[in-house]
PDB file of N, CA and C in Angstrom:
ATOM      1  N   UNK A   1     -14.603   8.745 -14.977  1.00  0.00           N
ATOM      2  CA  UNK A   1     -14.553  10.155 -15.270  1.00  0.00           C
ATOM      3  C   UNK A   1     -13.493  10.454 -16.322  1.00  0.00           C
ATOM      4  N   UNK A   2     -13.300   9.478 -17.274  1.00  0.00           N
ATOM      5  CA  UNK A   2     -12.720   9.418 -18.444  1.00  0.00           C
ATOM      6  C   UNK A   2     -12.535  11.292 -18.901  1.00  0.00           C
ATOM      7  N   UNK A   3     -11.484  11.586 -19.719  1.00  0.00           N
ATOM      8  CA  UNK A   3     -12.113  12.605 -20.319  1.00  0.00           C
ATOM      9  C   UNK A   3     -12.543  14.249 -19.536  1.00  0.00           C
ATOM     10  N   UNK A   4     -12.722  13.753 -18.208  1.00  0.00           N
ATOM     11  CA  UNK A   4     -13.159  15.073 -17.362  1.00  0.00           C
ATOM     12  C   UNK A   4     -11.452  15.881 -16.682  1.00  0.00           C
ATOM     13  N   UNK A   5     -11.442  17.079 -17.261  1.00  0.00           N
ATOM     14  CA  UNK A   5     -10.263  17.933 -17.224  1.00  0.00           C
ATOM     15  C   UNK A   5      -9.637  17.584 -16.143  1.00  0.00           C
ATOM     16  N   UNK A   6     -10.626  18.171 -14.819  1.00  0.00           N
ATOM     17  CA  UNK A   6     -10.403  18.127 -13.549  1.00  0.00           C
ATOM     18  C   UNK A   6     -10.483  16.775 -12.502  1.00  0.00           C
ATOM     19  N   UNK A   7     -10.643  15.300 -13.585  1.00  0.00           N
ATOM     20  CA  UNK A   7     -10.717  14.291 -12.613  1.00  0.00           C
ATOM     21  C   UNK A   7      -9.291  13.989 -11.637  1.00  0.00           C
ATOM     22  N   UNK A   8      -8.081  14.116 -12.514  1.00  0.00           N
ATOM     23  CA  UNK A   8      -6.982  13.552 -11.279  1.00  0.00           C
ATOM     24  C   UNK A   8      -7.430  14.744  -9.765  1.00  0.00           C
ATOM     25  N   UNK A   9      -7.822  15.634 -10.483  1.00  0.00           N
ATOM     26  CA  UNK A   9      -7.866  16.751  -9.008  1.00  0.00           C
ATOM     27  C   UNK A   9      -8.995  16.050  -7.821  1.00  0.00           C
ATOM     28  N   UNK A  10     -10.034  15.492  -8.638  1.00  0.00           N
ATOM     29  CA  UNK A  10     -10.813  15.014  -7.388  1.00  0.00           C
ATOM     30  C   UNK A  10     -10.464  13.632  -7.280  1.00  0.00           C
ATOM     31  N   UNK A  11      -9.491  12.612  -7.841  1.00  0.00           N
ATOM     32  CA  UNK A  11      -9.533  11.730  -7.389  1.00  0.00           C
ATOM     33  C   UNK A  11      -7.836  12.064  -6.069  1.00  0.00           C
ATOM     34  N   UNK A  12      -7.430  12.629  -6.045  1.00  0.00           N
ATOM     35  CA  UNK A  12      -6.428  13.453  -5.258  1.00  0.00           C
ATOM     36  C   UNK A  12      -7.377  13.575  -4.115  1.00  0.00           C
ATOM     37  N   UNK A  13      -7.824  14.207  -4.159  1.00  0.00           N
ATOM     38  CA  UNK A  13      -9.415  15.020  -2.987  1.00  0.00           C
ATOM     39  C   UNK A  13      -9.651  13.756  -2.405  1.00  0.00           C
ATOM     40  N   UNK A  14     -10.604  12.475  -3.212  1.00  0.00           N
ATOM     41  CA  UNK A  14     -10.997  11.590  -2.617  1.00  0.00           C
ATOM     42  C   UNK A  14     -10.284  10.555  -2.294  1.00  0.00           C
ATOM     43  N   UNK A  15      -8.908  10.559  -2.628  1.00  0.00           N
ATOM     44  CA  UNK A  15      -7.795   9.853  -1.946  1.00  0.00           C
ATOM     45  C   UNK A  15      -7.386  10.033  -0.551  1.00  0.00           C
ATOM     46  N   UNK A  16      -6.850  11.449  -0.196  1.00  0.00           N
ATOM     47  CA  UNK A  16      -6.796  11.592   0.545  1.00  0.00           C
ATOM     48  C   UNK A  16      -7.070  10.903   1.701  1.00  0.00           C
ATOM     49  N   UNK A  17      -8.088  11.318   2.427  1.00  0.00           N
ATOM     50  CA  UNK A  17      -8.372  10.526   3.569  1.00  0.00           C
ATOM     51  C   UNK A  17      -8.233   8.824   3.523  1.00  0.00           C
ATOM     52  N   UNK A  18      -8.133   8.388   2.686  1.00  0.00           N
ATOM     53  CA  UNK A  18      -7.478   7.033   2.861  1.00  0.00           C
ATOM     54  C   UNK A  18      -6.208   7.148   3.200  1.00  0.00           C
ATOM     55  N   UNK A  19      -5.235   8.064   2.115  1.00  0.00           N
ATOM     56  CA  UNK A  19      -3.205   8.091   2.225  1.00  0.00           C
ATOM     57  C   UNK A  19      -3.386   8.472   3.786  1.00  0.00           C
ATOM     58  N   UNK A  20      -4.452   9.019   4.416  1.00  0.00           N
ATOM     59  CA  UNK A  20      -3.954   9.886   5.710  1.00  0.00           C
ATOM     60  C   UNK A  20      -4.699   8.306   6.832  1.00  0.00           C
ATOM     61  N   UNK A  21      -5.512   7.872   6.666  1.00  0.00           N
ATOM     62  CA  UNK A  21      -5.747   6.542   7.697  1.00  0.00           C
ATOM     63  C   UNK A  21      -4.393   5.647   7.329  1.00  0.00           C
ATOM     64  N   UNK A  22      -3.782   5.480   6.611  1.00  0.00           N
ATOM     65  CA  UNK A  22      -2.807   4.386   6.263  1.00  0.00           C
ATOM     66  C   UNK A  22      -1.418   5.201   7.250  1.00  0.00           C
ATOM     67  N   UNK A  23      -1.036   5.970   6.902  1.00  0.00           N
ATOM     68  CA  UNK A  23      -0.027   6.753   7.239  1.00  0.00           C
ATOM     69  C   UNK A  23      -0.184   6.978   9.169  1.00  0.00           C
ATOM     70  N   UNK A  24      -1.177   6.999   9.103  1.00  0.00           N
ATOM     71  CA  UNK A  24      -1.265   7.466  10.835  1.00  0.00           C
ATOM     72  C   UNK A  24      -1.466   5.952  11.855  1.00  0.00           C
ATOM     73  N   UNK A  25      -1.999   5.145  11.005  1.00  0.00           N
ATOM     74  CA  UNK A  25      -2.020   3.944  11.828  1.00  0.00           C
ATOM     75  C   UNK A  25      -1.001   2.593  11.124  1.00  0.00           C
ATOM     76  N   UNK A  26      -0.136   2.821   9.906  1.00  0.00           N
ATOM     77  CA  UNK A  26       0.884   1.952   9.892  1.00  0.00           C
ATOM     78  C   UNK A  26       2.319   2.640  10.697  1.00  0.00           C
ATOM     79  N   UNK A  27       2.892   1.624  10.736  1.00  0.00           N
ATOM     80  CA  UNK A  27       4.294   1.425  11.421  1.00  0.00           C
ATOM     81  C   UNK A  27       5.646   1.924  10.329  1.00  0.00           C
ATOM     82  N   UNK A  28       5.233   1.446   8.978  1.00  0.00           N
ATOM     83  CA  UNK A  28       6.181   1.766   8.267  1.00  0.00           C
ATOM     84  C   UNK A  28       7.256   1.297   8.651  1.00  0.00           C
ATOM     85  N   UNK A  29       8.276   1.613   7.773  1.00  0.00           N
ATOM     86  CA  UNK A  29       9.499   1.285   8.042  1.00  0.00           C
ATOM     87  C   UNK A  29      10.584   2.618   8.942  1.00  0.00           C
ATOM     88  N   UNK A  30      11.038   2.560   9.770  1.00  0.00           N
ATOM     89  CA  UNK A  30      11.764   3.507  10.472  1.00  0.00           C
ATOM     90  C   UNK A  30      13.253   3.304  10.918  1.00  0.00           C
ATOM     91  N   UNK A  31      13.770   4.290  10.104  1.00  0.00           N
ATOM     92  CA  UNK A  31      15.459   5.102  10.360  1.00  0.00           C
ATOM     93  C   UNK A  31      15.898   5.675  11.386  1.00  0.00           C
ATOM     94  N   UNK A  32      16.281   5.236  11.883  1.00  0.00           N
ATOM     95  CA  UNK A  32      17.302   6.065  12.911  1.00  0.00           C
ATOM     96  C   UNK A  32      17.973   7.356  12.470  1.00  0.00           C
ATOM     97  N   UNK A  33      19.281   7.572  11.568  1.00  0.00           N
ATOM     98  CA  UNK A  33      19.632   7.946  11.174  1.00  0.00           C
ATOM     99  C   UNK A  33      19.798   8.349   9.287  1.00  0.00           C
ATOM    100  N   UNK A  34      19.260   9.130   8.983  1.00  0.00           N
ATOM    101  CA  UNK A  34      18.318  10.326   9.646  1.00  0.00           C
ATOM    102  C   UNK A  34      17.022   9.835  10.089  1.00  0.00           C
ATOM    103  N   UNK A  35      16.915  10.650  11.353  1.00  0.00           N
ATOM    104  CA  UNK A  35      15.188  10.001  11.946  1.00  0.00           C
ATOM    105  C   UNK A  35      14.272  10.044  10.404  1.00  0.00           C
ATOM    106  N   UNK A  36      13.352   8.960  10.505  1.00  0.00           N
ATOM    107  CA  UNK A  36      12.624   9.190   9.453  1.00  0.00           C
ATOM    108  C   UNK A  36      12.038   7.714   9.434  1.00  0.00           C
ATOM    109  N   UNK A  37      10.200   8.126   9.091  1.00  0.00           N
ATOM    110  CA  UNK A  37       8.901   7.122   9.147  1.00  0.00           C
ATOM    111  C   UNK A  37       8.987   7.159   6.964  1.00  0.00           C
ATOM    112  N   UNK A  38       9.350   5.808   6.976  1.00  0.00           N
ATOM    113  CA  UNK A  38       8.626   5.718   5.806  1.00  0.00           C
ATOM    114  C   UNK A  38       7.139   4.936   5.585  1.00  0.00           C
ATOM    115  N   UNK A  39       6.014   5.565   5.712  1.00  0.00           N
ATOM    116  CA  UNK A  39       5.088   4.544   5.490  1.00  0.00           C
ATOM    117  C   UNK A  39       4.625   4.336   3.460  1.00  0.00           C
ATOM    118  N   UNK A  40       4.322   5.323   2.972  1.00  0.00           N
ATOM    119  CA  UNK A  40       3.763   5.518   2.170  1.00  0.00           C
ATOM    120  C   UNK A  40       4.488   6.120   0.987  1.00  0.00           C
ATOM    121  N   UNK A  41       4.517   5.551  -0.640  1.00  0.00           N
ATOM    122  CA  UNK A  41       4.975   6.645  -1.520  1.00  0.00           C
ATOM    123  C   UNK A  41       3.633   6.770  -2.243  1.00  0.00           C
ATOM    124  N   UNK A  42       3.381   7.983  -3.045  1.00  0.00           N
ATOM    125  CA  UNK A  42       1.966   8.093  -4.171  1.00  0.00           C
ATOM    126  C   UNK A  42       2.454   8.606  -5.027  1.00  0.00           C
ATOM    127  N   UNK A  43       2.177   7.929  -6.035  1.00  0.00           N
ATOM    128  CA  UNK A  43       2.301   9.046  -7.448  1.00  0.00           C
ATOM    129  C   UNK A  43       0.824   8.822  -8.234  1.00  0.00           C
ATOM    130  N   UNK A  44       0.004   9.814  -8.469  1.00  0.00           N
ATOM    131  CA  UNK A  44      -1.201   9.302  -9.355  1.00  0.00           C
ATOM    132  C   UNK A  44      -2.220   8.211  -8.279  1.00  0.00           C
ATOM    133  N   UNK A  45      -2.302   6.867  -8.985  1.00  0.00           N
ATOM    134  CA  UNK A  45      -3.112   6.122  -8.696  1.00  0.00           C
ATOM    135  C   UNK A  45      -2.625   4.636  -8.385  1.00  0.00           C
ATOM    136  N   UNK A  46      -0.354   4.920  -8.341  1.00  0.00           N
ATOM    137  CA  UNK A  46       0.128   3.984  -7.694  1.00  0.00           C
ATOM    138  C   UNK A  46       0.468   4.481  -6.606  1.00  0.00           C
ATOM    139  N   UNK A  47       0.451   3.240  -5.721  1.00  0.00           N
ATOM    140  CA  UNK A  47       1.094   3.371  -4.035  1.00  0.00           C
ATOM    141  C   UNK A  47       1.509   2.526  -3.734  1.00  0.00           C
ATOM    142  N   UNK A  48       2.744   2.730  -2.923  1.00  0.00           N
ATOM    143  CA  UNK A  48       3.611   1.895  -2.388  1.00  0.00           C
ATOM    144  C   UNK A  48       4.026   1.876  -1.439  1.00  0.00           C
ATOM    145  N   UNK A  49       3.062   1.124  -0.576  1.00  0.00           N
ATOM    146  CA  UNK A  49       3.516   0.744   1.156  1.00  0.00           C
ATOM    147  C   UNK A  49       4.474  -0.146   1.546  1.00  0.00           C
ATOM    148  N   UNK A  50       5.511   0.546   2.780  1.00  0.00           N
ATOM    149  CA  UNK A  50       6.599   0.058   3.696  1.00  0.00           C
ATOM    150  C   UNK A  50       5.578  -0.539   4.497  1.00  0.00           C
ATOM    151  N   UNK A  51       5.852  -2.046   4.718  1.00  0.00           N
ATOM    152  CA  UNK A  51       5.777  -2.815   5.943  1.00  0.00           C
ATOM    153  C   UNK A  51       6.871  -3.272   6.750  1.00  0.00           C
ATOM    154  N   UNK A  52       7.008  -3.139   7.499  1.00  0.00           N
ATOM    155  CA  UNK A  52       8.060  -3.882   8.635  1.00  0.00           C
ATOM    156  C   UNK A  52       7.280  -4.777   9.476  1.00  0.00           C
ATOM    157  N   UNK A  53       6.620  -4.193   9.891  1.00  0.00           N
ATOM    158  CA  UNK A  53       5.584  -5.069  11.094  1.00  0.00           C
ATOM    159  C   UNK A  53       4.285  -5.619  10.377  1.00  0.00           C
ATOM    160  N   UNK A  54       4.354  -7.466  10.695  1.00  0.00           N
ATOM    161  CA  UNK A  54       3.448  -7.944  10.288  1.00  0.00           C
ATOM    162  C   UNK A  54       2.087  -7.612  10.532  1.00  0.00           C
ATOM    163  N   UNK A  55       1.906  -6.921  11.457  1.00  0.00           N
ATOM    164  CA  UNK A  55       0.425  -6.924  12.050  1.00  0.00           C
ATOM    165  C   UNK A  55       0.211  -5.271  11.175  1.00  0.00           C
ATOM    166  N   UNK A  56       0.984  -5.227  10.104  1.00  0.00           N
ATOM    167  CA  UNK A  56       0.562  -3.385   9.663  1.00  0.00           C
ATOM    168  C   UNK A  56      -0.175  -4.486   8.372  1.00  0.00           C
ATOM    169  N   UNK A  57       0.000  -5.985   7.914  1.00  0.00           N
ATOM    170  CA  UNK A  57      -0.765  -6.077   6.668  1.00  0.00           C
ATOM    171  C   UNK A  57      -1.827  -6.510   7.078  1.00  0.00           C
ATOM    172  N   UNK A  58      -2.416  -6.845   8.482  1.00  0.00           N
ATOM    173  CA  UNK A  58      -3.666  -6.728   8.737  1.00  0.00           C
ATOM    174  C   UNK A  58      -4.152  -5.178   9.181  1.00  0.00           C
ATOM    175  N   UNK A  59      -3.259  -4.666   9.413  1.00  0.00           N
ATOM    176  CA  UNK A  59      -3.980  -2.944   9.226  1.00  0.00           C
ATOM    177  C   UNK A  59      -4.319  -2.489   8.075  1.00  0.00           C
ATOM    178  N   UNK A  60      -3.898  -2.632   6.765  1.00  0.00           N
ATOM    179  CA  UNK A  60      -4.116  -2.415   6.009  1.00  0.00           C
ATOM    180  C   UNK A  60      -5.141  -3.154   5.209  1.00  0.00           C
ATOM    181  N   UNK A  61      -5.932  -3.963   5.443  1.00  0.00           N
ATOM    182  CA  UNK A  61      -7.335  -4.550   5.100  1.00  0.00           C
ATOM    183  C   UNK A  61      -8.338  -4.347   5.938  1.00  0.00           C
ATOM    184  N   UNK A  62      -7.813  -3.790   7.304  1.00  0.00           N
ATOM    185  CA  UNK A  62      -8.421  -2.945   7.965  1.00  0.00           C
ATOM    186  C   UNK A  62      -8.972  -1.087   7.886  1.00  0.00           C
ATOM    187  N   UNK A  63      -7.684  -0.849   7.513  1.00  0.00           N
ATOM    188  CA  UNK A  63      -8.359   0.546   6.565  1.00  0.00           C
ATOM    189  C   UNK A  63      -8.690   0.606   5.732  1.00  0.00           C
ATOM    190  N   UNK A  64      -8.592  -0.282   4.530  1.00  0.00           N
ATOM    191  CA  UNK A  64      -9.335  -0.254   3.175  1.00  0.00           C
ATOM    192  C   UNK A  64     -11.115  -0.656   3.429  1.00  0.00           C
ATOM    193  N   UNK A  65     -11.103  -1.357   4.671  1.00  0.00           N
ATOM    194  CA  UNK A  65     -12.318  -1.784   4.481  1.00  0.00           C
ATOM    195  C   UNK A  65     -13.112  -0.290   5.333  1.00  0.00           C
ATOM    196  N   UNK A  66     -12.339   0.288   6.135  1.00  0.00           N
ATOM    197  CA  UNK A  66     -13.027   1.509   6.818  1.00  0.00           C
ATOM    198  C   UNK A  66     -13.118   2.717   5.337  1.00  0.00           C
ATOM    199  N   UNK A  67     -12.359   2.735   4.723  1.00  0.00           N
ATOM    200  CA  UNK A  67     -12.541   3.826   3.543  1.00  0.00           C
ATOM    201  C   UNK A  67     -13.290   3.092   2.664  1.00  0.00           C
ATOM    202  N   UNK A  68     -13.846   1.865   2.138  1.00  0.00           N
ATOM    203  CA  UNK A  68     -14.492   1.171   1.174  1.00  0.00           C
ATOM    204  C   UNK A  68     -15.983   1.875   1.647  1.00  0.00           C
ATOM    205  N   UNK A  69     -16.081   1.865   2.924  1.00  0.00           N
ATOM    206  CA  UNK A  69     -17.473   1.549   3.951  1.00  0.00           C
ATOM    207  C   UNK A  69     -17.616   3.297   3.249  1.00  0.00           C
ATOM    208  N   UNK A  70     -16.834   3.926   3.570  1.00  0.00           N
ATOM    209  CA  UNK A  70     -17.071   5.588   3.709  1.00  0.00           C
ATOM    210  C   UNK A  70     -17.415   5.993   1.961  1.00  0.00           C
ATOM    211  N   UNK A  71     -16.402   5.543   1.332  1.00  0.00           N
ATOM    212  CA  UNK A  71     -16.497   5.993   0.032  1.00  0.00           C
ATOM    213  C   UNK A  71     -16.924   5.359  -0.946  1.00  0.00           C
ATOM    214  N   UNK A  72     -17.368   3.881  -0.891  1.00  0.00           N
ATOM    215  CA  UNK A  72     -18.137   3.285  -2.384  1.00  0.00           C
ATOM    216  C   UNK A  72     -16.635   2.391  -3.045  1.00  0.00           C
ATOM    217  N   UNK A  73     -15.783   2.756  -2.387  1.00  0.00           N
ATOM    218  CA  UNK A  73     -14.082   2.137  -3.174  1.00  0.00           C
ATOM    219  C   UNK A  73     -13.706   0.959  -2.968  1.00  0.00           C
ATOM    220  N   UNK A  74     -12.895  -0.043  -3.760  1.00  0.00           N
ATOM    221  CA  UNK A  74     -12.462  -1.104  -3.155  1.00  0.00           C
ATOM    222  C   UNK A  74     -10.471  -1.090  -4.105  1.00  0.00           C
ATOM    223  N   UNK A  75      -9.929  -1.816  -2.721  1.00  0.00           N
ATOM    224  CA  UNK A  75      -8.960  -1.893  -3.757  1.00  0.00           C
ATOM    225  C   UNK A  75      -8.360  -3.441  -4.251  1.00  0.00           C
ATOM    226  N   UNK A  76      -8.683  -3.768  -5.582  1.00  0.00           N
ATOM    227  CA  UNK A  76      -8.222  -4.563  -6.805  1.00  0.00           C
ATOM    228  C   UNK A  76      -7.147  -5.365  -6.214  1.00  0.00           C
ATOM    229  N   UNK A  77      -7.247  -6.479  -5.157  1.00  0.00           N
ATOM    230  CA  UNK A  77      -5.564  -6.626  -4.373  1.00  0.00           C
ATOM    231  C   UNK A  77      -5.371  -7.910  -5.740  1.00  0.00           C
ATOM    232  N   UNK A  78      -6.097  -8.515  -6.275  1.00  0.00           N
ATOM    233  CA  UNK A  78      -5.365  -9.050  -7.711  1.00  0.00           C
ATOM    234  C   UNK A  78      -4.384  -8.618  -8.497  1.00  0.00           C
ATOM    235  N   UNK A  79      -4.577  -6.987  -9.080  1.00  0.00           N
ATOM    236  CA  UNK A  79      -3.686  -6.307  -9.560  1.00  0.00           C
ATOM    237  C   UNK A  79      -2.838  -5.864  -8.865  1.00  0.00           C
ATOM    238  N   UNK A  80      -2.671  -5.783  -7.379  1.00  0.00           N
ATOM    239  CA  UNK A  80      -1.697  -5.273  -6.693  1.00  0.00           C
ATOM    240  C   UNK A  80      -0.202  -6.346  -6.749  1.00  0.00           C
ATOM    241  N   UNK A  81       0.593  -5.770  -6.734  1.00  0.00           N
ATOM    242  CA  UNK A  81       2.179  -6.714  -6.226  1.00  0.00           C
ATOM    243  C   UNK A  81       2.771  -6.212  -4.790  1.00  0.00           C
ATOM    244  N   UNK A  82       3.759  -7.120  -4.241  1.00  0.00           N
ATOM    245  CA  UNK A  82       3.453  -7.085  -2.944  1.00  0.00           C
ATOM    246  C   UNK A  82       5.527  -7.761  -3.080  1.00  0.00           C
ATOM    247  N   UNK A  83       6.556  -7.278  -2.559  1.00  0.00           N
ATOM    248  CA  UNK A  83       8.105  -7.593  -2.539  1.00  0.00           C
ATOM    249  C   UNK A  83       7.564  -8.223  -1.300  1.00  0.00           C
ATOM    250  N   UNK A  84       8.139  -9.296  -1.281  1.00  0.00           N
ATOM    251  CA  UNK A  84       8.597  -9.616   0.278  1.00  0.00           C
ATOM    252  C   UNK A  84      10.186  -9.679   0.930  1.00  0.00           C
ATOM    253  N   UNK A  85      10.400  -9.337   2.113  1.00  0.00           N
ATOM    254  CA  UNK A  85      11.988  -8.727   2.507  1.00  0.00           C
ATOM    255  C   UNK A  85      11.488  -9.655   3.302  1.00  0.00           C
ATOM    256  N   UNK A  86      12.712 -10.509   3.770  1.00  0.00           N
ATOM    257  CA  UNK A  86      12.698 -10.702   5.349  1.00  0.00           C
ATOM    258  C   UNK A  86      11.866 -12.139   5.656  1.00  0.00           C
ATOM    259  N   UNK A  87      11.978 -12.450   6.419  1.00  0.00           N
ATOM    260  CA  UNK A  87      11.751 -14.227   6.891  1.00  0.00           C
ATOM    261  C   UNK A  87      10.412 -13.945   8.281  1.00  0.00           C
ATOM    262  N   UNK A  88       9.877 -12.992   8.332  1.00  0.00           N
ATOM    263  CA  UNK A  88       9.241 -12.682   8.973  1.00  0.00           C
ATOM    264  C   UNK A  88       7.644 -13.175   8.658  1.00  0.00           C
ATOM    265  N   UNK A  89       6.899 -13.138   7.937  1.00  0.00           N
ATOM    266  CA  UNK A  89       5.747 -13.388   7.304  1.00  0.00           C
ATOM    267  C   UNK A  89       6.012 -14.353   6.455  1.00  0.00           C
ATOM    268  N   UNK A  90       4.882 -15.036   5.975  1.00  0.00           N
ATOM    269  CA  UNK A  90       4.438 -16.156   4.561  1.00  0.00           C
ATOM    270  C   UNK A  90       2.640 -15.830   4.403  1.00  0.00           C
ATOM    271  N   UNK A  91       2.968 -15.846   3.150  1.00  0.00           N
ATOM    272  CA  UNK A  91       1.703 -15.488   2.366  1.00  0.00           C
ATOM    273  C   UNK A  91       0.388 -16.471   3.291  1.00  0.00           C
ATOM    274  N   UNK A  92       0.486 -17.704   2.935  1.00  0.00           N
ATOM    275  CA  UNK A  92      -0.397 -18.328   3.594  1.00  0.00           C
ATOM    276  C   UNK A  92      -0.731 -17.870   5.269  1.00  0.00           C
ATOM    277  N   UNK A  93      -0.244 -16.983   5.852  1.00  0.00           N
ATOM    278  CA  UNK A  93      -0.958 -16.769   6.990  1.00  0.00           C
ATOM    279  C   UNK A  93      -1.336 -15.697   6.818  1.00  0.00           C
ATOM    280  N   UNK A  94      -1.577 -14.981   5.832  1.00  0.00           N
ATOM    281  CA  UNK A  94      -2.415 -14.218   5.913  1.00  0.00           C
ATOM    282  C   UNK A  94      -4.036 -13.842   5.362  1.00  0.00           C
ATOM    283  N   UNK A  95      -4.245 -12.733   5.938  1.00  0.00           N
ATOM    284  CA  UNK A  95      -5.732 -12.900   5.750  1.00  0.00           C
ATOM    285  C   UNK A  95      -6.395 -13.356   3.896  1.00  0.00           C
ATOM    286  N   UNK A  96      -7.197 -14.192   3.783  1.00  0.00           N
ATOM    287  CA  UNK A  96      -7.452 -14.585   2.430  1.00  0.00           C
ATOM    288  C   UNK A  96      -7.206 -13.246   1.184  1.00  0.00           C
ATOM    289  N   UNK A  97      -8.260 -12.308   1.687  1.00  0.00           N
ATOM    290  CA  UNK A  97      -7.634 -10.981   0.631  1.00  0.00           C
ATOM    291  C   UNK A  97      -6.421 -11.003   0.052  1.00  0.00           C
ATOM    292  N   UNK A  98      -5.661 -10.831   1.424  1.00  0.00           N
ATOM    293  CA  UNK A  98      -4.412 -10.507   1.074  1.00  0.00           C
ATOM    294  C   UNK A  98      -3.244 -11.552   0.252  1.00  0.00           C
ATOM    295  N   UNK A  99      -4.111 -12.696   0.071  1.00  0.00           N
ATOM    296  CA  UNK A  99      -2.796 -13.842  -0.721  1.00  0.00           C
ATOM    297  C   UNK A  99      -3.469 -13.925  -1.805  1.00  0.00           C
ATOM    298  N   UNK A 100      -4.384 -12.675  -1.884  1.00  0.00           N
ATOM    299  CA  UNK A 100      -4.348 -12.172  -3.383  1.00  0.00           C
ATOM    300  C   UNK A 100      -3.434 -11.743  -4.286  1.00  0.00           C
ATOM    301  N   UNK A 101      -2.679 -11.337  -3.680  1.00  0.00           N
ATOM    302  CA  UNK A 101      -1.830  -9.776  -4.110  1.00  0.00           C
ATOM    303  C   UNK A 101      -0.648 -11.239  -4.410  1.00  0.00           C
ATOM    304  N   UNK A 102       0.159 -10.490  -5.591  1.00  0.00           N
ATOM    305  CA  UNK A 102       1.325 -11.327  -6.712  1.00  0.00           C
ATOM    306  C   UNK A 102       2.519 -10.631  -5.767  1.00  0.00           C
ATOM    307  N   UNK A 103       2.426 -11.713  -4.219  1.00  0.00           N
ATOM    308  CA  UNK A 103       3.906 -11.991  -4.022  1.00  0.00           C
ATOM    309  C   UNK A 103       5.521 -11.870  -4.628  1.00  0.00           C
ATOM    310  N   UNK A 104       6.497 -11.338  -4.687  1.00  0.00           N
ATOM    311  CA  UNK A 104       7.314 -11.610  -5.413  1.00  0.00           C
ATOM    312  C   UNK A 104       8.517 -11.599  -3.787  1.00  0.00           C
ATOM    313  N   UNK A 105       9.433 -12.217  -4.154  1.00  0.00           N
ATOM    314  CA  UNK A 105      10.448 -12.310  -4.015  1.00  0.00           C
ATOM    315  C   UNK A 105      11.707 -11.462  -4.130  1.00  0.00           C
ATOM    316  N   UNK A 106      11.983 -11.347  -5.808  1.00  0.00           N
ATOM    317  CA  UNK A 106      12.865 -10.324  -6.643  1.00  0.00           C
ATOM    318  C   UNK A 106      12.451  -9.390  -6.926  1.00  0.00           C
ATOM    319  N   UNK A 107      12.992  -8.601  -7.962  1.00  0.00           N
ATOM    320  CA  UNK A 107      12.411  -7.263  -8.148  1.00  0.00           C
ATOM    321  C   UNK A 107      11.312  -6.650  -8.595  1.00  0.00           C
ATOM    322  N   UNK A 108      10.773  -5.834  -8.142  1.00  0.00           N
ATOM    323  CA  UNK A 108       9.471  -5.396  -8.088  1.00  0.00           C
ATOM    324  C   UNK A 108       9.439  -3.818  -9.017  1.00  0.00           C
ATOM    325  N   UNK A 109       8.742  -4.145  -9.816  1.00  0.00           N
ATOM    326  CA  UNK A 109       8.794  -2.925 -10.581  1.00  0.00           C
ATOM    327  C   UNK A 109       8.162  -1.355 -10.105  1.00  0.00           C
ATOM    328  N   UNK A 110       8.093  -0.476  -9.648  1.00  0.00           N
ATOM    329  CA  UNK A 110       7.670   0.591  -9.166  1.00  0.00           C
ATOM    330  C   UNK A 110       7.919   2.155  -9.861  1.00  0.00           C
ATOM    331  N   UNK A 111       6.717   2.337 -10.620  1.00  0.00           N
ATOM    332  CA  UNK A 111       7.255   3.533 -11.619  1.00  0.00           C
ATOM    333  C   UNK A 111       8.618   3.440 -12.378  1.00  0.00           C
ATOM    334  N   UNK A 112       8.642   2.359 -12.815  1.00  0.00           N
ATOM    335  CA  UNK A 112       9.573   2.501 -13.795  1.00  0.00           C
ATOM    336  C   UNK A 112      10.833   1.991 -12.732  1.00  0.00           C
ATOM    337  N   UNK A 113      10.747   1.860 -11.526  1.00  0.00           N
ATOM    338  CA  UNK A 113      12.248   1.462 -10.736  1.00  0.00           C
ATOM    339  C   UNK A 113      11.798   0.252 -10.116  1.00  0.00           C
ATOM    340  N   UNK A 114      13.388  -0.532 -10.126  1.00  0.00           N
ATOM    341  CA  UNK A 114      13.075  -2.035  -9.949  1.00  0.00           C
ATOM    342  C   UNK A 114      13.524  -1.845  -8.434  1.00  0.00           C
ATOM    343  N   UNK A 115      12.789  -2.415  -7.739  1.00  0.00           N
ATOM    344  CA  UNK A 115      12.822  -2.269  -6.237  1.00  0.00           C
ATOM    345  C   UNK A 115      13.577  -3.320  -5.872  1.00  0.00           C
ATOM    346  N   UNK A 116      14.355  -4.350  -5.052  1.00  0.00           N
ATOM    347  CA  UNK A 116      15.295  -5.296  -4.416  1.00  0.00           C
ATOM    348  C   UNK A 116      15.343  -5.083  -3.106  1.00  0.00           C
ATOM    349  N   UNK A 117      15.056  -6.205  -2.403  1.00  0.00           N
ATOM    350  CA  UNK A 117      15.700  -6.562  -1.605  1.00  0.00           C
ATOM    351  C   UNK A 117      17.469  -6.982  -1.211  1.00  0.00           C
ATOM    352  N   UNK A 118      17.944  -7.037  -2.386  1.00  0.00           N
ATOM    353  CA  UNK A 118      19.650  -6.908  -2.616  1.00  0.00           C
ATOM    354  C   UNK A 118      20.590  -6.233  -2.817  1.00  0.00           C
TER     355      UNK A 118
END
């Protein structure tokens, strides 16, 4: 929809209900002080999911495939990048999709901000 005035508005519209299955059934990352769920940031047509809990990156090939089913969408996990924090997970156990996605280690670029684990 190259070219069409009003496309970010409906791709906003048809986002939606995906940002809202991700958000209600991941774990995110969670603060004590101040209370506070981070699951999700959006800007446009990047997103950037908090995992803490391993079993949220099999939720999340789990809701993509429930919004793929609903809407005709898939998401590109080739082009996706993926920080890893923490000694908790390794790529190889996870589901094939997902050791798609360009692992990194160091910093992860995110709108222009370099993300760290340091």
């Amino acid at each position: 929809m190259a070219g069409v005035p009003f496309s970010g508005q409906l791709y906003a519209l048809a986002i939606k209900p995906f940002l809202y299955l991700l958000s209600r059934r991941l774990t995110g990352l969670v603060l004590r002080e101040p209370e506070l769920q981070l699951v999700l940031l959006v800007y446009a047509d990047d997103m950037l999911l908090v995992i803490q809990e391993p079993g949220d990156l099999a939720l999340v090939e789990v809701c993509q495939a429930i919004y793929s089913a609903a809407s005709s969408t898939r998401v590109n996990w080739v082009k996706s990048s993926g920080l890893a924090v923490g000694h908790w997970w390794q790529a190889r156990s996870l589901q094939p999709v997902l050791q798609t996605i360009r692992w990194r280690a160091g910093p992860l670029l995110y709108l222009g901000i370099y993300l760290s684990a340091t």
